[in-house]
C-alpha atoms as a PDB file:
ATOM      1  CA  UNK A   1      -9.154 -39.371  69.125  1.00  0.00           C
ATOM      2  CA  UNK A   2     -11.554 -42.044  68.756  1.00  0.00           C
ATOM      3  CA  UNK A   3     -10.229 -45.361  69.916  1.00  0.00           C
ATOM      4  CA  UNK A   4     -11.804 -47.413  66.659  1.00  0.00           C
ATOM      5  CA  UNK A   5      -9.678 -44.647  64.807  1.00  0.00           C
ATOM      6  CA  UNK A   6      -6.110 -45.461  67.065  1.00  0.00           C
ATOM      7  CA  UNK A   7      -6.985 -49.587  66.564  1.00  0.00           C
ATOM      8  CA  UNK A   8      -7.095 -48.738  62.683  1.00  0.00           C
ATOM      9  CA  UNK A   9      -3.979 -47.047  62.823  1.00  0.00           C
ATOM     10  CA  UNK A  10      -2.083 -49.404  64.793  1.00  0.00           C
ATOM     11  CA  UNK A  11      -3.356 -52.229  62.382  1.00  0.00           C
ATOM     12  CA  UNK A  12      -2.858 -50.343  58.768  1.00  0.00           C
ATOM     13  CA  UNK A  13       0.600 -48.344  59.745  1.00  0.00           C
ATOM     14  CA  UNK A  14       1.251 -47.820  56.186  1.00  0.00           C
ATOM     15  CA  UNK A  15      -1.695 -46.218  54.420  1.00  0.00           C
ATOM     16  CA  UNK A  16      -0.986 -43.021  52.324  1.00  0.00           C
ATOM     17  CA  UNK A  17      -2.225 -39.694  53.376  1.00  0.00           C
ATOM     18  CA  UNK A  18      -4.790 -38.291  51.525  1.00  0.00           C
ATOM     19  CA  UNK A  19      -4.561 -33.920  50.423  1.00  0.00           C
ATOM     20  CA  UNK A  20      -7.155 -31.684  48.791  1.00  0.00           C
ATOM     21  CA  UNK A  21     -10.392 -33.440  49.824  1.00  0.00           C
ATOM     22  CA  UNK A  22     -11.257 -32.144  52.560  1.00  0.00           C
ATOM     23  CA  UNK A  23     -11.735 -28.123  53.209  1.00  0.00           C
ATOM     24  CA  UNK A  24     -12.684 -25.990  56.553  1.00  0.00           C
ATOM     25  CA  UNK A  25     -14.191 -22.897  55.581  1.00  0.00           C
ATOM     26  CA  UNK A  26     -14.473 -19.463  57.592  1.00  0.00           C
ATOM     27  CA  UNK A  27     -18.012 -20.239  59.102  1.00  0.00           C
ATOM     28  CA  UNK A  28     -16.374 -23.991  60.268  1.00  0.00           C
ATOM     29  CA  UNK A  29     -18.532 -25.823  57.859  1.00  0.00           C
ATOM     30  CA  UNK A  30     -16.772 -28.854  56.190  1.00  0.00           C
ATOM     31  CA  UNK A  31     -16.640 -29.812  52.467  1.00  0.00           C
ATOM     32  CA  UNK A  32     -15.539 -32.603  50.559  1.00  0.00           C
ATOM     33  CA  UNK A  33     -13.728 -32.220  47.246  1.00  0.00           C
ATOM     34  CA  UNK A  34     -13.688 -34.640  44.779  1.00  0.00           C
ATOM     35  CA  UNK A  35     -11.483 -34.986  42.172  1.00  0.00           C
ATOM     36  CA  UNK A  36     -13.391 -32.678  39.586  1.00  0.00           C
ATOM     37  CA  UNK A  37     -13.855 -29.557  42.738  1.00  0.00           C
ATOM     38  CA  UNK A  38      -9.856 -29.996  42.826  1.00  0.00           C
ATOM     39  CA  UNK A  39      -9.268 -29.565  39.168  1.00  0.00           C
ATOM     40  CA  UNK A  40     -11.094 -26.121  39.467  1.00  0.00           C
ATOM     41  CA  UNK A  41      -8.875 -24.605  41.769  1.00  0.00           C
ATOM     42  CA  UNK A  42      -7.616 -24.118  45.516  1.00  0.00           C
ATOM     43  CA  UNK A  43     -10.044 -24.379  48.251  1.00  0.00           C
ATOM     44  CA  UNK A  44      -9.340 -20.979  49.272  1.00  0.00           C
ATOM     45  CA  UNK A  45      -9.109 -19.492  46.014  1.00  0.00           C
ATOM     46  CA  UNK A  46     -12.545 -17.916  46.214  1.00  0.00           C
ATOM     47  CA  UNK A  47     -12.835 -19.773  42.196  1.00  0.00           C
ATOM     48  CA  UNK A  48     -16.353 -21.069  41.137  1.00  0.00           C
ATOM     49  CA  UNK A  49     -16.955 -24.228  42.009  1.00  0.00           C
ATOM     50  CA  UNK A  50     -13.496 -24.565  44.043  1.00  0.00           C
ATOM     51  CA  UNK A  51     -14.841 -25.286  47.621  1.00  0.00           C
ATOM     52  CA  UNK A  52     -16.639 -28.111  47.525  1.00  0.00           C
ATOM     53  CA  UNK A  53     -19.873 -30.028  48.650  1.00  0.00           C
ATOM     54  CA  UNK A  54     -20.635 -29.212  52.420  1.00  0.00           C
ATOM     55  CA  UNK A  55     -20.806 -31.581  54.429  1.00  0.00           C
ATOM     56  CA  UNK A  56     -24.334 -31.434  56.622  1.00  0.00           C
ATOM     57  CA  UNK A  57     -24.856 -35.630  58.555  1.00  0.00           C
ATOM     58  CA  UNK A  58     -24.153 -34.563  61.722  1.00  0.00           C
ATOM     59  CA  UNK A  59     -22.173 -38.134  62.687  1.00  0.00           C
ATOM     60  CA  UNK A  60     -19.604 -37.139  59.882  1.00  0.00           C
ATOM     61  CA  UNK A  61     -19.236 -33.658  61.401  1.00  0.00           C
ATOM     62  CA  UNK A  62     -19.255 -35.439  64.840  1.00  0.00           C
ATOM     63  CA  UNK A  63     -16.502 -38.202  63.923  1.00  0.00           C
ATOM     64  CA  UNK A  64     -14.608 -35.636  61.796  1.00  0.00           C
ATOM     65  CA  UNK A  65     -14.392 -32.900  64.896  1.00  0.00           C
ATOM     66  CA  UNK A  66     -13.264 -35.707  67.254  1.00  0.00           C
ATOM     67  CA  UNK A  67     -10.170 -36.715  65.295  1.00  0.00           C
ATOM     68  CA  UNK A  68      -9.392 -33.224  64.000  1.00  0.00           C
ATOM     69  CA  UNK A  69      -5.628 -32.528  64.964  1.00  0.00           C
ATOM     70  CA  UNK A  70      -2.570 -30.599  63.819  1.00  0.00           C
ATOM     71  CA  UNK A  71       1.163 -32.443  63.025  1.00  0.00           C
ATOM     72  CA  UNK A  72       4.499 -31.236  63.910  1.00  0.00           C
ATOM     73  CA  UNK A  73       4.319 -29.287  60.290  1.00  0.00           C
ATOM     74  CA  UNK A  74       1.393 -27.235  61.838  1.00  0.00           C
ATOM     75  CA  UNK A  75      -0.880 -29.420  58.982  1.00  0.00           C
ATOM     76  CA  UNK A  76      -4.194 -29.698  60.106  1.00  0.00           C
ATOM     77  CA  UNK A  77      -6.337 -33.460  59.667  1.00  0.00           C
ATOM     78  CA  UNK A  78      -8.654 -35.160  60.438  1.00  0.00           C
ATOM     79  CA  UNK A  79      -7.499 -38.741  61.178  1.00  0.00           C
ATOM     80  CA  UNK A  80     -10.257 -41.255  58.917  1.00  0.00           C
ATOM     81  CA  UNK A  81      -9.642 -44.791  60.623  1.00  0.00           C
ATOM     82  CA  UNK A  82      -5.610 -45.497  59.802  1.00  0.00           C
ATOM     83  CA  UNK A  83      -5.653 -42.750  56.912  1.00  0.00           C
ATOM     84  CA  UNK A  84      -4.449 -39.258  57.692  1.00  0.00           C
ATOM     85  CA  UNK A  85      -7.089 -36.325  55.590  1.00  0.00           C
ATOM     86  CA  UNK A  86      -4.974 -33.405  55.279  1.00  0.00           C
ATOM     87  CA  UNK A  87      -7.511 -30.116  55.462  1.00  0.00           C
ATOM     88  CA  UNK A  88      -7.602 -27.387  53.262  1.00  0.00           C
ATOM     89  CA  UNK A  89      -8.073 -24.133  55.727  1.00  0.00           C
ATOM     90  CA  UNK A  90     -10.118 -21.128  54.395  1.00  0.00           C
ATOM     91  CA  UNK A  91      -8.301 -18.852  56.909  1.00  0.00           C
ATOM     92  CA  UNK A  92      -7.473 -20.666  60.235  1.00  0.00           C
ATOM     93  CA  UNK A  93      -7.817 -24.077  62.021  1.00  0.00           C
ATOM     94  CA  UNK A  94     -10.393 -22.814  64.568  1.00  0.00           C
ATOM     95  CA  UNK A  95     -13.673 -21.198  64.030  1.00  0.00           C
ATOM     96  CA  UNK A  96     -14.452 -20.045  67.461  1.00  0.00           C
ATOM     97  CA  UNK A  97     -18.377 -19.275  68.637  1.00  0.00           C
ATOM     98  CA  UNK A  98     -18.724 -16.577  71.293  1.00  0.00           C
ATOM     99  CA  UNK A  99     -21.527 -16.474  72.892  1.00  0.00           C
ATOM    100  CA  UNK A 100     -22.764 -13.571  75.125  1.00  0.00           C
ATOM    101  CA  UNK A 101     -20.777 -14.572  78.495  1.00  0.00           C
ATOM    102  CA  UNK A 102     -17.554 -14.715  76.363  1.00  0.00           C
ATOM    103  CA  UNK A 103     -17.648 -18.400  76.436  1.00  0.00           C
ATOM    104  CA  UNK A 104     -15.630 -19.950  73.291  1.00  0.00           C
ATOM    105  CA  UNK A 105     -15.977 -22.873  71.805  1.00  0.00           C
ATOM    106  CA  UNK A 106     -14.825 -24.438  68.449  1.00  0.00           C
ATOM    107  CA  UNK A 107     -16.477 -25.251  65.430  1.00  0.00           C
ATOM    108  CA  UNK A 108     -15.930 -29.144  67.090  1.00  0.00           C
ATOM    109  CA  UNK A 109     -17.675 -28.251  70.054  1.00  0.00           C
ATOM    110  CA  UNK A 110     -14.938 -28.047  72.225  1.00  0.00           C
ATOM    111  CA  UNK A 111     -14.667 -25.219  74.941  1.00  0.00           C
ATOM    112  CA  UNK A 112     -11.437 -22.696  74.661  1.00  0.00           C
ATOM    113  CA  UNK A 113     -10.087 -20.588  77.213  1.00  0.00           C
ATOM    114  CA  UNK A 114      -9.344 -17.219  75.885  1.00  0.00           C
ATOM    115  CA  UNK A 115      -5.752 -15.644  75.570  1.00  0.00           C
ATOM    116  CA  UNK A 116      -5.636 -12.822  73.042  1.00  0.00           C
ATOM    117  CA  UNK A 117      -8.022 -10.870  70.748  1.00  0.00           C
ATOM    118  CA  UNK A 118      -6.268 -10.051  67.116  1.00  0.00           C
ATOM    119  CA  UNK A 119      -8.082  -8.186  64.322  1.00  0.00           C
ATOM    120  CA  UNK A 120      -6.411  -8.115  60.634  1.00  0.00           C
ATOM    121  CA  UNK A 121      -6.199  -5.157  58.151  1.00  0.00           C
ATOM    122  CA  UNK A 122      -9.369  -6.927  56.387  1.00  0.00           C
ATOM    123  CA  UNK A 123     -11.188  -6.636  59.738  1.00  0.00           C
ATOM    124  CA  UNK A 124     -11.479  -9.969  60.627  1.00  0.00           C
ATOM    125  CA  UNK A 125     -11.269 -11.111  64.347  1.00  0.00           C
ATOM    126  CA  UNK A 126      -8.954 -13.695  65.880  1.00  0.00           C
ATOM    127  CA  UNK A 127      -8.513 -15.215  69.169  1.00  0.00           C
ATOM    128  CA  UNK A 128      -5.710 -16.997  70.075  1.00  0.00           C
ATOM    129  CA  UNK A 129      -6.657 -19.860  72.564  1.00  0.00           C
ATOM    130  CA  UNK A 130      -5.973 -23.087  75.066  1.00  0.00           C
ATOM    131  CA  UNK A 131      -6.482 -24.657  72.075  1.00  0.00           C
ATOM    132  CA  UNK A 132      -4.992 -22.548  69.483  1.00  0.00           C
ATOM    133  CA  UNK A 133      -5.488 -20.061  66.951  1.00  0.00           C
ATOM    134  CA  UNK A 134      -8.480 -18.878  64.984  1.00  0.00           C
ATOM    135  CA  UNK A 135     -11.431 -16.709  63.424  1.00  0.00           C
ATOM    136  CA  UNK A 136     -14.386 -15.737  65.316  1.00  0.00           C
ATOM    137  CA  UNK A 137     -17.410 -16.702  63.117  1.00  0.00           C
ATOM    138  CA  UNK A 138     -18.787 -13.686  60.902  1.00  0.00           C
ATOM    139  CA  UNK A 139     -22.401 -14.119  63.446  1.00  0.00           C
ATOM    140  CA  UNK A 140     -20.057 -13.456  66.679  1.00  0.00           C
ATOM    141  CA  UNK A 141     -17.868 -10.292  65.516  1.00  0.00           C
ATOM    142  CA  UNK A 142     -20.472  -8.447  67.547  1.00  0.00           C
ATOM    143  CA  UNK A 143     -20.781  -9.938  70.541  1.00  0.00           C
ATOM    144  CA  UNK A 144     -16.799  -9.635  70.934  1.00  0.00           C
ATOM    145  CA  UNK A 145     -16.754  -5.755  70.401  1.00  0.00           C
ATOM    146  CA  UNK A 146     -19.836  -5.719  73.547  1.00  0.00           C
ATOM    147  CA  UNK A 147     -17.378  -7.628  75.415  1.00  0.00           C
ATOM    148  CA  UNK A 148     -14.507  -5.400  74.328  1.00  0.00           C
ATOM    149  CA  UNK A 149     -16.412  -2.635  75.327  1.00  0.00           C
ATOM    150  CA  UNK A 150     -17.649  -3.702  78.284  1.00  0.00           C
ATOM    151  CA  UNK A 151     -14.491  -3.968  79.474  1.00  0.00           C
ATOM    152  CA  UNK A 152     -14.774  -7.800  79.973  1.00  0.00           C
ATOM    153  CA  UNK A 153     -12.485  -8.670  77.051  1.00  0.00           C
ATOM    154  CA  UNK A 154      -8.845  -7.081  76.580  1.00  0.00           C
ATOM    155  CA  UNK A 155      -8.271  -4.670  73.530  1.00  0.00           C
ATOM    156  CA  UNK A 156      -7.666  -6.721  70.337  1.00  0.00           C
ATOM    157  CA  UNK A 157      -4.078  -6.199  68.894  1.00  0.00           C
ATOM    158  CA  UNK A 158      -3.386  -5.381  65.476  1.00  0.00           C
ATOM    159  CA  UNK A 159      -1.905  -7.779  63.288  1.00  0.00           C
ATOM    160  CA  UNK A 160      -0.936  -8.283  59.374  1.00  0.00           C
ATOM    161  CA  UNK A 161      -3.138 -11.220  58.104  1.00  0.00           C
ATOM    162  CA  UNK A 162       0.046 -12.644  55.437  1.00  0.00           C
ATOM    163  CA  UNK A 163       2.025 -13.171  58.964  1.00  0.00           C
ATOM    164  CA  UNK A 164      -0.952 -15.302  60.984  1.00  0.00           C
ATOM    165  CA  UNK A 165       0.115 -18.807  59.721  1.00  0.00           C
ATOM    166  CA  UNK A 166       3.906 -18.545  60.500  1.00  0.00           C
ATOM    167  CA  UNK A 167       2.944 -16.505  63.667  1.00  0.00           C
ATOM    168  CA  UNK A 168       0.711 -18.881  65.035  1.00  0.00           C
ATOM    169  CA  UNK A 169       2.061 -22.395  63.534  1.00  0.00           C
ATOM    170  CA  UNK A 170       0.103 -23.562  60.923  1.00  0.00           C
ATOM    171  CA  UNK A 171      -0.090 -24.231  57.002  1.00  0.00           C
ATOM    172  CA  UNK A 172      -3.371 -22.975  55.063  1.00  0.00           C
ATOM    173  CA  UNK A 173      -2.749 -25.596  52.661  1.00  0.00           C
ATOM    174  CA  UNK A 174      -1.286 -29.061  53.614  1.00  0.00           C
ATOM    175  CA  UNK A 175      -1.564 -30.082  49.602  1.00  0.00           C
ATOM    176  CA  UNK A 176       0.382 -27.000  48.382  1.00  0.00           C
ATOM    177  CA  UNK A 177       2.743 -28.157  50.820  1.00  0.00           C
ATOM    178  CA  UNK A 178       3.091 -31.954  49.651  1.00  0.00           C
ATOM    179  CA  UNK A 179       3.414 -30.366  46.228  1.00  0.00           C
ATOM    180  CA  UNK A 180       6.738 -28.306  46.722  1.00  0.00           C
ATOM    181  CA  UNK A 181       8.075 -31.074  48.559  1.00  0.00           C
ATOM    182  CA  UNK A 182      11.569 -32.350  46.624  1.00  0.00           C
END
């Protein structure tokens, strides 16, 4: 975390958190959603209009991968100066990028050591990481199976795509949570 961002925290304990603005789809692009992208529907609803402007200046994606972190809950932010952005997760909290070494790395850039390969009944492909759990981007799905069959890479292990966020720790949707809170 940024030091400018653990000053503004320290100084401003008591700003709110903020849910629903912020959304990571399945590619790890980032969008913002204002009040109107809300009112059409959950991020990952698949509804027109529902996910949001993505966000492209790459300081923002920079600042915003540098103070991305998880809570106790398993609620994925991104820590904004003393206010906590809850994040709206497409399908996981990782989009991992393979390249054709098997070197990972997240959508923030950071490098991930490799633990387990997981594919769902949809097909989608997992990895479960030093850092944590996610989706191999849509462009790397093919360099996985050549590492798979190359031998280089265990066999993936099947696994029911309702069960990956208790499984592996982490809530889709941070503002559905807030909202069923008593």
């Amino acid at each position: 975390m940024d030091e400018i961002v653990r000053q503004a925290m320290a100084k401003w304990p008591d700003v709110p958190d903020c849910y629903g603005w912020l959304g990571l789809g399945a590619r790890g692009d980032w969008y913002l959603r204002d009040a109107q992208v809300q009112a059409c529907g959950p991020f990952a609803s698949g509804k027109p209009g529902a996910r949001g402007a993505r966000l492209v200046h790459e300081a923002l994606l920079s600042f915003i991968g540098r103070n991305y972190a998880a809570d106790a809950r398993g609620c994925w932010f991104f820590q904004n100066g003393p206010q906590r952005v809850y994040v709206e997760l497409d399908v996981a909290p990782w989009i991992w990028r393979v390249d054709e070494n098997g070197v990972v790395t997240s959508h923030t850039q950071q490098p991930a050591s490799l633990r387990q390969v997981l594919t769902d009944e949809l097909g989608r492909v997992f990895l479960q990481t030093g850092l944590g759990f996610g989706l191999v981007h849509t462009q790397d799905v093919g360099r996985v199976a050549d590492l798979i069959e190359s031998g280089r890479w265990q066999q993936p292990k099947a696994v029911a795509a309702e069960t990956l966020p208790s499984r592996f720790g982490y809530e889709p949707s941070p503002q559905r949570r807030a909202e069923l809170r008593p």
